[in-house]
C-alpha atoms as a PDB file:
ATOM      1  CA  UNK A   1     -40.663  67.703   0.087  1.00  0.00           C
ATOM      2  CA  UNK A   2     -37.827  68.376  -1.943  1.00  0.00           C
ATOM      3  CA  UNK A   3     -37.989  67.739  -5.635  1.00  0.00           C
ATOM      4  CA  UNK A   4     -34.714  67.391  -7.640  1.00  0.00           C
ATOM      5  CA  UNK A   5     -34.013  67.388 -11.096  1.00  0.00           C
ATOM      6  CA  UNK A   6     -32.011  64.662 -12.870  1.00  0.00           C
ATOM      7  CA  UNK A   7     -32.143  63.956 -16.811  1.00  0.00           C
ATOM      8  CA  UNK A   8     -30.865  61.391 -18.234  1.00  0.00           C
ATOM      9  CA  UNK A   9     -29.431  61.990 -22.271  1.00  0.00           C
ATOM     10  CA  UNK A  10     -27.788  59.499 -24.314  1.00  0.00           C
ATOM     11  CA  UNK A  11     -25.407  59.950 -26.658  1.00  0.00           C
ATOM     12  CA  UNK A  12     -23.265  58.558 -30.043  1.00  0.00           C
ATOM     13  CA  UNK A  13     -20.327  59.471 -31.213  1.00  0.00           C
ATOM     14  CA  UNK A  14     -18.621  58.927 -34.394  1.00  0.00           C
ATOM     15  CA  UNK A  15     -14.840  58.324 -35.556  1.00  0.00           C
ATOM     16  CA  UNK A  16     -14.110  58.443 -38.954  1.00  0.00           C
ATOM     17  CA  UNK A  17     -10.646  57.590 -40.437  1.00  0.00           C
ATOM     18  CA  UNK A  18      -9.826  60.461 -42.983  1.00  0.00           C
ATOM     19  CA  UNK A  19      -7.483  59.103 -46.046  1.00  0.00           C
ATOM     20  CA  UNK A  20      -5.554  56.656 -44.197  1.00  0.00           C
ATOM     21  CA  UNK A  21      -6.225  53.833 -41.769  1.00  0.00           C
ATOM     22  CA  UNK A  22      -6.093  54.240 -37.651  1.00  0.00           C
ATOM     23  CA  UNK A  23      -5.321  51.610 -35.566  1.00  0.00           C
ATOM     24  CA  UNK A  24      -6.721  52.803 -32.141  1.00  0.00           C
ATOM     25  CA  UNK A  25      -8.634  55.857 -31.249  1.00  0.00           C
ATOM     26  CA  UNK A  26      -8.941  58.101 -28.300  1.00  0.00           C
ATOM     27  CA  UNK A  27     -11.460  60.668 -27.754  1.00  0.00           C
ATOM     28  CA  UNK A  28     -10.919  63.481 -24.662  1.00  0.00           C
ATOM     29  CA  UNK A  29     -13.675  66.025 -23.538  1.00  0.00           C
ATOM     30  CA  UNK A  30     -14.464  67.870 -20.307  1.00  0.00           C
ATOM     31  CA  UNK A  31     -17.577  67.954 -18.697  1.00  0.00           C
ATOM     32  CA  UNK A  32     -18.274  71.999 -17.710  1.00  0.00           C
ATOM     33  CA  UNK A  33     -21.418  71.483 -15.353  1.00  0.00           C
ATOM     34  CA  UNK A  34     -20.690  68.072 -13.039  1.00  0.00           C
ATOM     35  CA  UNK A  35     -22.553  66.015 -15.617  1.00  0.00           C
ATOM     36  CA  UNK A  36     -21.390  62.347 -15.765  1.00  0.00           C
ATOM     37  CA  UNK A  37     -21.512  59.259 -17.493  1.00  0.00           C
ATOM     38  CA  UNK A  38     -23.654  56.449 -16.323  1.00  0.00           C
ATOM     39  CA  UNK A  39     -23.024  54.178 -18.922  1.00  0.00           C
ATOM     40  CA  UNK A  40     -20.530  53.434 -22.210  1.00  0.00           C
ATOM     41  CA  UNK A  41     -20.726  50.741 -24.980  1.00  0.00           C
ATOM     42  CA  UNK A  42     -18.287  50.449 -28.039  1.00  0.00           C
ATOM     43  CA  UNK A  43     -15.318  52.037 -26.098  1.00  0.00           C
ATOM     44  CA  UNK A  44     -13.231  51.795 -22.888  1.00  0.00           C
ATOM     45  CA  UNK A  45     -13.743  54.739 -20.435  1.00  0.00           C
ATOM     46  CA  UNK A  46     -11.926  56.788 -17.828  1.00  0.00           C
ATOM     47  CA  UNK A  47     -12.642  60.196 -16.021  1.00  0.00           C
ATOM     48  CA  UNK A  48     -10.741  61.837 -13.922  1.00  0.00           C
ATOM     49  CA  UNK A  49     -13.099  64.941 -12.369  1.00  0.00           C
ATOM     50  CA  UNK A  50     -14.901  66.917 -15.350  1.00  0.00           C
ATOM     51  CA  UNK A  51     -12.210  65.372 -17.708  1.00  0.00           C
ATOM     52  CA  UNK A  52     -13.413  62.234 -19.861  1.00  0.00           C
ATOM     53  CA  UNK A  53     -11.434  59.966 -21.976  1.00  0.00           C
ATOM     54  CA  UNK A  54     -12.817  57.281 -23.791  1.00  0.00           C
ATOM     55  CA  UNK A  55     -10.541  55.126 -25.759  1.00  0.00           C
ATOM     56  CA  UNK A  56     -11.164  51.692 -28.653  1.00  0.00           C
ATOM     57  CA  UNK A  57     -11.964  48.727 -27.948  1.00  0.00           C
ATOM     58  CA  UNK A  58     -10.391  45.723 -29.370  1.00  0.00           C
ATOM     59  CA  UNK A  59     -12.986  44.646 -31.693  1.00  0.00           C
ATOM     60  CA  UNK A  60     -13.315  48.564 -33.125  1.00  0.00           C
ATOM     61  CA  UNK A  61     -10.018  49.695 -33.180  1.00  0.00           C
ATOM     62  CA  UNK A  62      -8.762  49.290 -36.580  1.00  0.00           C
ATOM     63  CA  UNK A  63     -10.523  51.697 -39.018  1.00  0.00           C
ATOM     64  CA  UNK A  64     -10.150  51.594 -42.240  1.00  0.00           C
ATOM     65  CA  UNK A  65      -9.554  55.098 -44.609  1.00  0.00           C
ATOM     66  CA  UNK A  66     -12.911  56.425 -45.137  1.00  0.00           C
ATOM     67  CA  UNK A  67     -14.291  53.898 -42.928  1.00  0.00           C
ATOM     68  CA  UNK A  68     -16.239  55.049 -39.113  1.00  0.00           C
ATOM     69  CA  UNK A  69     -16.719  53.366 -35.885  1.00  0.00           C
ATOM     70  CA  UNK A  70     -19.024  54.563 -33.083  1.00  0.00           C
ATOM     71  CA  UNK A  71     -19.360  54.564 -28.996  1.00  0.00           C
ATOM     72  CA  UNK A  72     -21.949  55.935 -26.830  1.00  0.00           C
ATOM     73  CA  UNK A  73     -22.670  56.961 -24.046  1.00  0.00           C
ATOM     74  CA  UNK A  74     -25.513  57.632 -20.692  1.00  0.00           C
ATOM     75  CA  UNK A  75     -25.072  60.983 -19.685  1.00  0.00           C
ATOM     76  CA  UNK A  76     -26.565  62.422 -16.152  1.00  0.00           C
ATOM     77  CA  UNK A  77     -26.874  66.068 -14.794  1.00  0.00           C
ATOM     78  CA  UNK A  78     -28.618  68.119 -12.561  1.00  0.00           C
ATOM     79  CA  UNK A  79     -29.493  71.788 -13.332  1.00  0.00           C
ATOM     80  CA  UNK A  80     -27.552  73.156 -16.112  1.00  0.00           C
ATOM     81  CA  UNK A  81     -26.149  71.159 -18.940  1.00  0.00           C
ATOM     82  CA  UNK A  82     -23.732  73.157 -21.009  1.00  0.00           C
ATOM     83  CA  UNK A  83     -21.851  71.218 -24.611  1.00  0.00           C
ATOM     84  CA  UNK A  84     -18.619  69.439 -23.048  1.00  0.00           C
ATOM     85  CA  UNK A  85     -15.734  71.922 -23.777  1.00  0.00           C
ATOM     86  CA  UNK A  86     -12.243  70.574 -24.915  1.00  0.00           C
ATOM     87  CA  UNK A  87     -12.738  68.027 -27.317  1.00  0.00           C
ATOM     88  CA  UNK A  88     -10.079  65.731 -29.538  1.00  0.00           C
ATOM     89  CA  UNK A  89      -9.650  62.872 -31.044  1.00  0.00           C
ATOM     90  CA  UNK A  90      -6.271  61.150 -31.881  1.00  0.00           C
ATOM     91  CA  UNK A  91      -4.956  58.494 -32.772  1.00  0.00           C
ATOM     92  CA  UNK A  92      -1.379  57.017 -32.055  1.00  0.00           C
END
């Protein structure tokens, strides 16, 4: 019998508005080891290979200066499970 390994992590993320107000987010990363996301809430999602993007949704778009929204996020690997490289946020 062959036994493999699959974990399951989930994760939330945070966007804060700095001094002034945003109106729409994205946030970009790339996944170094295959791992992939299973599941999203608070966010619209998109991946094209390792690369992720994950941009607002309508009712958390606006965010007020000094204000934060969150998403998260079902992650899934097998084997290793290095910190996504490549990340930024922006707004338009």
């Amino acid at each position: 019998m062959r036994v493999r390994r699959i974990a399951v992590v989930a994760a939330t993320a945070v966007v804060r508005a700095m001094a002034v107000a945003i109106n729409g987010w994205t946030v970009r990363w790339t996944f170094p080891n295959g791992q992939t996301n299973s599941q999203l809430w608070n966010g619209s999602y998109a991946s094209s290979g390792a690369s992720v993007t994950v941009r607002n949704v309508s009712y958390n778009g606006t965010v007020p200066a000094g204000g934060t929204t969150t998403f998260g996020f079902l992650g899934n690997w097998n084997g290793s499970n290095a910190t996504p490289t490549s990340l930024a946020c922006s707004s338009p």
